[in-house]
Protein backbone atom coordinates (compact mmCIF):
# COMPACT_ATOMS: atom_id res chain seq x y z
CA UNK A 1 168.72 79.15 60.57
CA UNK A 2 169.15 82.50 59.08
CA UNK A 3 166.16 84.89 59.25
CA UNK A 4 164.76 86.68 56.11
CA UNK A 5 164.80 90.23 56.85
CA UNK A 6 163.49 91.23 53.20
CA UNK A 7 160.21 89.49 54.24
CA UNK A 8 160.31 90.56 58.20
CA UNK A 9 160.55 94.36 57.37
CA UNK A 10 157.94 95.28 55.16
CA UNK A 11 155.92 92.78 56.97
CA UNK A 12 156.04 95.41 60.22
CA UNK A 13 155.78 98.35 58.00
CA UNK A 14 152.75 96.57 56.68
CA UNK A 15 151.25 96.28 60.20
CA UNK A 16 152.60 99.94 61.43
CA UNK A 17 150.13 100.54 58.63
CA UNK A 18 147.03 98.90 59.61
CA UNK A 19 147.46 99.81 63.48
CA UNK A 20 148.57 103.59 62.94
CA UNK A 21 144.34 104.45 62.42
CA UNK A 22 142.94 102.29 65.72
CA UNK A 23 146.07 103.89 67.96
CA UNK A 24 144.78 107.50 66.49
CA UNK A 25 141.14 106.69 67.23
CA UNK A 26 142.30 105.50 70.58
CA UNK A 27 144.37 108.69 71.77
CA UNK A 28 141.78 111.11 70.35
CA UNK A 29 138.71 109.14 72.65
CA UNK A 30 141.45 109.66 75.22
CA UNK A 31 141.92 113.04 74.68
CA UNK A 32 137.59 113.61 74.26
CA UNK A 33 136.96 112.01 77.52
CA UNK A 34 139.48 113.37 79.16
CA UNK A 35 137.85 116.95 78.15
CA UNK A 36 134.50 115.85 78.39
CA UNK A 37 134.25 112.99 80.40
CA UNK A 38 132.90 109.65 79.81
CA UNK A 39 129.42 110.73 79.40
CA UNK A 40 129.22 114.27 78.04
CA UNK A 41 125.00 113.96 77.77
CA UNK A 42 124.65 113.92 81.18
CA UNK A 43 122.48 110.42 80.43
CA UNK A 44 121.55 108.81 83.71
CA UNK A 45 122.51 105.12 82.83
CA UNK A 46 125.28 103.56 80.26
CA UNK A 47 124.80 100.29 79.99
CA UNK A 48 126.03 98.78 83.16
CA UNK A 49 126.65 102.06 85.23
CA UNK A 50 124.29 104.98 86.93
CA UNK A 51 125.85 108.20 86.34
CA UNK A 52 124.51 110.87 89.58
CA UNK A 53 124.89 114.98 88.82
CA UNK A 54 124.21 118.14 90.34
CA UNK A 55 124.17 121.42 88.80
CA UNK A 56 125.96 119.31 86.01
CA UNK A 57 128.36 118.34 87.87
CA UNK A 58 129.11 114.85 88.54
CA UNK A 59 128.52 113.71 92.26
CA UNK A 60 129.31 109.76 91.76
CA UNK A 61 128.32 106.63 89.67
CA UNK A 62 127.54 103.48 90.50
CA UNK A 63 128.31 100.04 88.74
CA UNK A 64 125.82 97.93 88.55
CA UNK A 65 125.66 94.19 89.01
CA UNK A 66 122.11 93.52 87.47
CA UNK A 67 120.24 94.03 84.56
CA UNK A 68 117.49 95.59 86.58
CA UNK A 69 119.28 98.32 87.88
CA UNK A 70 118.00 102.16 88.65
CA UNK A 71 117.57 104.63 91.12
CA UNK A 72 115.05 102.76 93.91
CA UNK A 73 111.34 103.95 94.14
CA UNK A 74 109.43 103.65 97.41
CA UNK A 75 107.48 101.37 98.52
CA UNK A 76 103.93 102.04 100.33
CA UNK A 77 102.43 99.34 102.36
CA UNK A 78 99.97 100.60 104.23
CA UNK A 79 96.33 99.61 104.02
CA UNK A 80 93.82 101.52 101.83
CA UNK A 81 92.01 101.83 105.28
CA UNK A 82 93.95 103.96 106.65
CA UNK A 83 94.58 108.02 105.56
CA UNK A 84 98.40 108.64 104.67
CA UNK A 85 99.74 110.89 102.73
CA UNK A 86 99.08 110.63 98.80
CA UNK A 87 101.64 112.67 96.95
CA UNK A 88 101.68 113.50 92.96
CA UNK A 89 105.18 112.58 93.05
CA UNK A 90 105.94 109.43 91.20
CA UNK A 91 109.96 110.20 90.74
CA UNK A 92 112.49 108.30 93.16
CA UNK A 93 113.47 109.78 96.20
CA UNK A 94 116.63 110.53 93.86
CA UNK A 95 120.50 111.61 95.91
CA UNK A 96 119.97 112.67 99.75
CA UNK A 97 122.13 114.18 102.50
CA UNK A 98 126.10 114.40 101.10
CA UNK A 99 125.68 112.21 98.48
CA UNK A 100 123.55 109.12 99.00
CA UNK A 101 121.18 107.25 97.20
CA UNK A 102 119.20 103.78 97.01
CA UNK A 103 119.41 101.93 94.02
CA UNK A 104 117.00 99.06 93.71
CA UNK A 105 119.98 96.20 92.02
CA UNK A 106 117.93 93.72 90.80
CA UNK A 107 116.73 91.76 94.23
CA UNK A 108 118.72 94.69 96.37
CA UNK A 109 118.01 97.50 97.92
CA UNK A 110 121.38 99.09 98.40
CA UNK A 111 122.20 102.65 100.22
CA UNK A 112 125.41 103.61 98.21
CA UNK A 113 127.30 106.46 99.14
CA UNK A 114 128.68 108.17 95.33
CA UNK A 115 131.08 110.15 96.88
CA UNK A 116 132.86 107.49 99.07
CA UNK A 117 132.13 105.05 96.74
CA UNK A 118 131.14 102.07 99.18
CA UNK A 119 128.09 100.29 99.91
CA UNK A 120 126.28 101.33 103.13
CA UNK A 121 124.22 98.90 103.58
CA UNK A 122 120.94 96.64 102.02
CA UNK A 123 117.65 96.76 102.58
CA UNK A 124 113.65 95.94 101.90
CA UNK A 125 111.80 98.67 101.08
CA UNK A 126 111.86 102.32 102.38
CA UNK A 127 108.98 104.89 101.57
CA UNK A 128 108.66 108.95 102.11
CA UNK A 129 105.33 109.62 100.77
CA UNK A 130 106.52 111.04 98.00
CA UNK A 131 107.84 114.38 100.34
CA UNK A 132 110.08 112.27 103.26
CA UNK A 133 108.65 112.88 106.73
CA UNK A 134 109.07 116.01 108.15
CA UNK A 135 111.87 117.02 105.64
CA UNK A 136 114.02 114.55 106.72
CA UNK A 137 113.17 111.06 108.18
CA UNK A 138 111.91 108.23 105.97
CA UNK A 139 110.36 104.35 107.06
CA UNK A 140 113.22 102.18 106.48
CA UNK A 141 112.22 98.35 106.23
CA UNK A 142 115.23 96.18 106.77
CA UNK A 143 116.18 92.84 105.16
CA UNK A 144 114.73 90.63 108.09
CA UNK A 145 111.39 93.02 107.09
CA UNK A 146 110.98 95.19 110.51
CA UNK A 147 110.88 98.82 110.33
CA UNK A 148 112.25 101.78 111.93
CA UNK A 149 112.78 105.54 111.33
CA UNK A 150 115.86 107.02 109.15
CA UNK A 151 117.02 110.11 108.96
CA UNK A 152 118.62 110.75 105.64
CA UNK A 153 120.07 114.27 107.12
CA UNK A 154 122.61 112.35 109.35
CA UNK A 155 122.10 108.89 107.72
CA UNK A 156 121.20 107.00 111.13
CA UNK A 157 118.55 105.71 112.37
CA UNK A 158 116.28 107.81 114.63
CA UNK A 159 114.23 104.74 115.51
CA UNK A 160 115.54 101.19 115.03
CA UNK A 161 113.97 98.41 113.06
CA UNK A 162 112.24 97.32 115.51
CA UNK A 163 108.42 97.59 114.69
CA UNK A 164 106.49 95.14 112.40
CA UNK A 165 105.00 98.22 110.85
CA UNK A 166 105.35 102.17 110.86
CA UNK A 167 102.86 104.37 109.45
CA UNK A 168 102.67 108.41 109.40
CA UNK A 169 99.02 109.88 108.99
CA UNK A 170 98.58 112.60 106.44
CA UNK A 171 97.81 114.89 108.81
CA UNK A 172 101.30 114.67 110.54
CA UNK A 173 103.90 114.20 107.55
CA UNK A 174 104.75 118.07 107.09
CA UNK A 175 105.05 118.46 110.37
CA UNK A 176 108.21 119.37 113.02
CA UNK A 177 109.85 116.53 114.17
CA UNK A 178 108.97 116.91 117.63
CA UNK A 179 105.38 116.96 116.59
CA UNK A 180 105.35 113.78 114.74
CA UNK A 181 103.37 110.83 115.90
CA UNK A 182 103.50 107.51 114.40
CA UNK A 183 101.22 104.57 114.22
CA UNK A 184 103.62 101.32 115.08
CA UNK A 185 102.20 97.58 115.25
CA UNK A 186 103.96 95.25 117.01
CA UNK A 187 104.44 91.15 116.31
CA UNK A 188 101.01 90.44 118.00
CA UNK A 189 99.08 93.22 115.77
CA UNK A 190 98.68 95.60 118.30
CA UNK A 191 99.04 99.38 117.39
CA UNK A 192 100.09 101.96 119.50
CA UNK A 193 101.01 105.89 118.80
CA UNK A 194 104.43 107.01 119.56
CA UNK A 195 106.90 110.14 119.06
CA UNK A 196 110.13 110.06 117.36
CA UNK A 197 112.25 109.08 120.40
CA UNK A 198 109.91 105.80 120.55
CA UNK A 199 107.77 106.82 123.32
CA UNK A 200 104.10 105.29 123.41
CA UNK A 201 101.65 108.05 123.47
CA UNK A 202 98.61 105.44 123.59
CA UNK A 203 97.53 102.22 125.10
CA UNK A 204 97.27 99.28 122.06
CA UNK A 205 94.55 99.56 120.09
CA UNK A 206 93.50 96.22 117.74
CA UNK A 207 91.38 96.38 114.68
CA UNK A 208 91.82 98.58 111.41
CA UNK A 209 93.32 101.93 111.78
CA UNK A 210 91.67 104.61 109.96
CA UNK A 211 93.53 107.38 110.91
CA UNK A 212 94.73 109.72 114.37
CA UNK A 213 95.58 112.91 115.38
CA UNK A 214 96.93 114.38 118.73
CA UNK A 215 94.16 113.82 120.83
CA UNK A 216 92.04 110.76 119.16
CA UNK A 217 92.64 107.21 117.42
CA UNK A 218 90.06 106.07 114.47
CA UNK A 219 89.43 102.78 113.36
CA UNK A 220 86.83 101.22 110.85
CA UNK A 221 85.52 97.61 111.71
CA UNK A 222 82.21 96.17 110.18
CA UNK A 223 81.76 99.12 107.65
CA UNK A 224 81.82 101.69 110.52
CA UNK A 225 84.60 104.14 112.29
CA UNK A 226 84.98 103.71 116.35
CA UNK A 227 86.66 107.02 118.01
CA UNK A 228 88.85 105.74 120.50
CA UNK A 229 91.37 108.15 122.83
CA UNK A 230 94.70 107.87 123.72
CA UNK A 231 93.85 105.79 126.87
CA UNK A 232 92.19 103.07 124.86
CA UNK A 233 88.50 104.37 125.46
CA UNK A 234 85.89 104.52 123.00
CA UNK A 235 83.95 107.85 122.05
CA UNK A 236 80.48 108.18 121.14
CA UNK A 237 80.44 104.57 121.61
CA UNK A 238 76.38 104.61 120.62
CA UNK A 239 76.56 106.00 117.01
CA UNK A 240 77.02 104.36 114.19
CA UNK A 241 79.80 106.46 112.28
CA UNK A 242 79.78 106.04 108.55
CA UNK A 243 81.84 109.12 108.07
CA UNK A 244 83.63 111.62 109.87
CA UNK A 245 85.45 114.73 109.37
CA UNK A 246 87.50 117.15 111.96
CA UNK A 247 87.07 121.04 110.67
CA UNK A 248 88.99 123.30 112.98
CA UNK A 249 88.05 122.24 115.97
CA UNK A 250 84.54 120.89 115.20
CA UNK A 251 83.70 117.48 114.47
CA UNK A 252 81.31 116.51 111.79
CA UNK A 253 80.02 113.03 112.13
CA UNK A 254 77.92 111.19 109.66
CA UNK A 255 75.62 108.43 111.13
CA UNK A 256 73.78 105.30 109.72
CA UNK A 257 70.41 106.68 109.90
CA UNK A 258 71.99 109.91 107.55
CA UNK A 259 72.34 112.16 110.19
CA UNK A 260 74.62 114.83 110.47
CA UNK A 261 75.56 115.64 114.01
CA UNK A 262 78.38 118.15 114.57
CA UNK A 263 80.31 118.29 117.91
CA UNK A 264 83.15 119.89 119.75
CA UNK A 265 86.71 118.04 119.08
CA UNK A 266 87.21 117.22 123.35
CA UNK A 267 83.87 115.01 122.55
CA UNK A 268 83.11 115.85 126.21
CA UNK A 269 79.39 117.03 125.78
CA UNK A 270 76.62 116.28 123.41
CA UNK A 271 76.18 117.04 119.80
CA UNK A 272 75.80 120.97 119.42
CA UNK A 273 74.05 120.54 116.73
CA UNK A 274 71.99 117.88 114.76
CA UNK A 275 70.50 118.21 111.48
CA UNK A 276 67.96 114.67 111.00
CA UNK A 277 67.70 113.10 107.31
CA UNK A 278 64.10 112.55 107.41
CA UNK A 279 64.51 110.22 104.58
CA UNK A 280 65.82 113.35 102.18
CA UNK A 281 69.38 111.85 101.81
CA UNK A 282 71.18 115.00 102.86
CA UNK A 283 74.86 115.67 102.53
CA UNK A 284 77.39 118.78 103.11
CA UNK A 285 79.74 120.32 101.79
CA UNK A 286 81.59 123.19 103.70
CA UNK A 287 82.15 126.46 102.19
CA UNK A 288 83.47 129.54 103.33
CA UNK A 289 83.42 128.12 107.33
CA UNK A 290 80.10 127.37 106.84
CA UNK A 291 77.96 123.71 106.78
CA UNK A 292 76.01 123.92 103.97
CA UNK A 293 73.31 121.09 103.92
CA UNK A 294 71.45 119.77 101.00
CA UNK A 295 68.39 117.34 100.08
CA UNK A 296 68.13 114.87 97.38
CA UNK A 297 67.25 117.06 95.02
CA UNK A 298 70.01 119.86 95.54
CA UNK A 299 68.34 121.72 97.82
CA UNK A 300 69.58 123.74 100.61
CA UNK A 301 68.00 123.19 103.61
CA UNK A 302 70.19 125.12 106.16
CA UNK A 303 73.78 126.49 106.38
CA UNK A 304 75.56 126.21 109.46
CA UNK A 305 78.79 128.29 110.84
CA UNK A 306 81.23 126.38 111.48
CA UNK A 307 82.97 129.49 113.06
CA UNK A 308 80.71 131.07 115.38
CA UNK A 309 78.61 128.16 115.95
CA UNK A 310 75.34 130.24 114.99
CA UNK A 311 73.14 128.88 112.58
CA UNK A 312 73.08 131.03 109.52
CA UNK A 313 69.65 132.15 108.06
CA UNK A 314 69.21 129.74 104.92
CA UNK A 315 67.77 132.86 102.63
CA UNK A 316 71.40 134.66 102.63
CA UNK A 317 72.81 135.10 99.53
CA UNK A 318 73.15 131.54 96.90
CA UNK A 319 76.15 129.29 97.18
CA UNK A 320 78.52 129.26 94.85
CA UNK A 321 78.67 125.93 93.12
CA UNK A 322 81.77 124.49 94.67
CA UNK A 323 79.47 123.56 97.48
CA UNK A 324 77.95 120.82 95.15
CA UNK A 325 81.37 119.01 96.46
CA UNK A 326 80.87 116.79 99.19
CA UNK A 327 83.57 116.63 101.83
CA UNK A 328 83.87 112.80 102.75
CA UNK A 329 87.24 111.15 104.36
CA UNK A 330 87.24 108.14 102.63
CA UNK A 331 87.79 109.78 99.15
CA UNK A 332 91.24 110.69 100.60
């Protein structure tokens, strides 16, 4: 059967036609992403895929496999109780170390490295406080849900997931890694203080922690706070602590009865100092190193040095207004 070319040919020319525009459209977004690349805005996510810079220059992008897809926020567990770190920061912890990020992909955590292009590794939850731990080392929950301590410097673990919990105070996040002390629970719901190599710095200590330092463990059961050292033994064991602050190296303790009772931080000998409510409701607020003590009514009753440990004579000069402010833990 013979073919008709005088239909066949202007039938192709016809098509040459159409497709010539589409093949032109095609080789100039060629050409524009090949001089711009395939997102010249710099925008964080195209549909299905995260897009990573620095200095506006592209580090890596990752495709993801869910709708709910993004750069993973932390996740803070730990119980209003107790006195960690509260940052302003509300941005996630974004790339670390030489190029790695977690992306929260839909029910997965994942650890991605953009530059090698490979999944790390999956996980919970992981939370810095908004600032990462000492500089560097973040709580890292994995899948099973225990907890250990990553450093996102090297990308290992410094502690392994071990621990049914891991806390950092507030008072120990900025500091030097050899410095840092964490609260740990273990599967029984005992806590303990350790240092970064895993070391227990204290005996267990049950009930609620509060908060701890380098010397001293606090814990709130029943509405009040028990000061217990490192070898498991309770301080001041007779008050009734309803609040509690550590200035320097002076202890301010707030009692049932409204007391105010001020001691030395080894809590080795009495109160040096006492000021009694006397059903006047007083409070304190600390200004310039000194206690400054106030009735019901706004009052000043007596200011206190803080620094010298010398009472200060209560017709010096007024106090500025800041001292309205009081100083309480629990609003931390």
């Amino acid at each position: 059967m013979k073919t008709n070319n005088r239909l066949v040919l202007p039938l192709i020319v016809i098509l040459l036609i159409i497709s010539l525009p589409f093949t032109a459209v095609g080789l100039g977004n060629k050409i524009y992403l090949t001089i711009r690349g395939d997102n010249p805005e710099h925008l964080h996510k195209i549909d299905n895929k995260l897009y990573y810079y620095l200095n506006n220059k592209l580090i890596g992008t990752y495709e993801c496999q869910n709708a709910q897809c993004d750069s993973a926020f932390e996740n803070i567990d730990d119980s209003n109780d107790f006195s960690y770190y509260k940052s302003d920061n509300e941005e996630p912890m974004g790339v670390f170390g030489d190029g790695y990020v977690f992306i929260q992909d839909g029910e997965e955590l994942v650890l991605y490295s953009l530059k090698n292009k490979i999944k790390i590794g999956t996980f919970k939850s992981y939370k810095n406080y908004g600032i990462n731990i000492a500089d560097s080392y973040i709580v890292l929950q994995n899948e099973d849900g225990k907890y250990g301590l990553f450093d996102t410097e090297s990308v290992i673990y410094k502690l392994q997931n071990i621990y049914s919990y891991i806390g950092v105070s507030k008072d120990m996040i900025t500091r030097l890694p050899e410095e840092i002390r964490l609260i740990v629970r273990d599967d029984g719901g005992n806590y303990t203080i350790i240092d970064v190599e895993g070391n227990a710095l204290s005996t267990n200590i049950s009930g609620n922690i509060n908060n701890y330092d380098d010397n001293f463990i606090y814990t709130v059961k029943d509405d009040f706070y028990h000061i217990y050292n490192y070898s498991g033994e309770e301080m001041l064991k007779s008050i009734k602590i309803t609040k509690y602050e550590l200035y320097n190296e002076i202890l301010i303790i707030t009692n049932k009865d409204g007391d105010i009772l001020i001691y030395n931080y080894d809590l080795n000998l009495d109160s040096i100092k006492t000021f009694k409510n006397n059903n006047k409701n007083i409070t304190y607020s600390i200004v310039d190193e000194n206690l400054v003590i106030k009735d019901d009514t706004d009052n000043i009753i007596e200011r206190y040095s803080l620094n010298d440990e010398k009472s200060v004579d209560t017709n010096d000069e007024p106090i500025p207004d800041e001292a309205d402010d009081i100083i309480d833990t629990d609003e931390e």
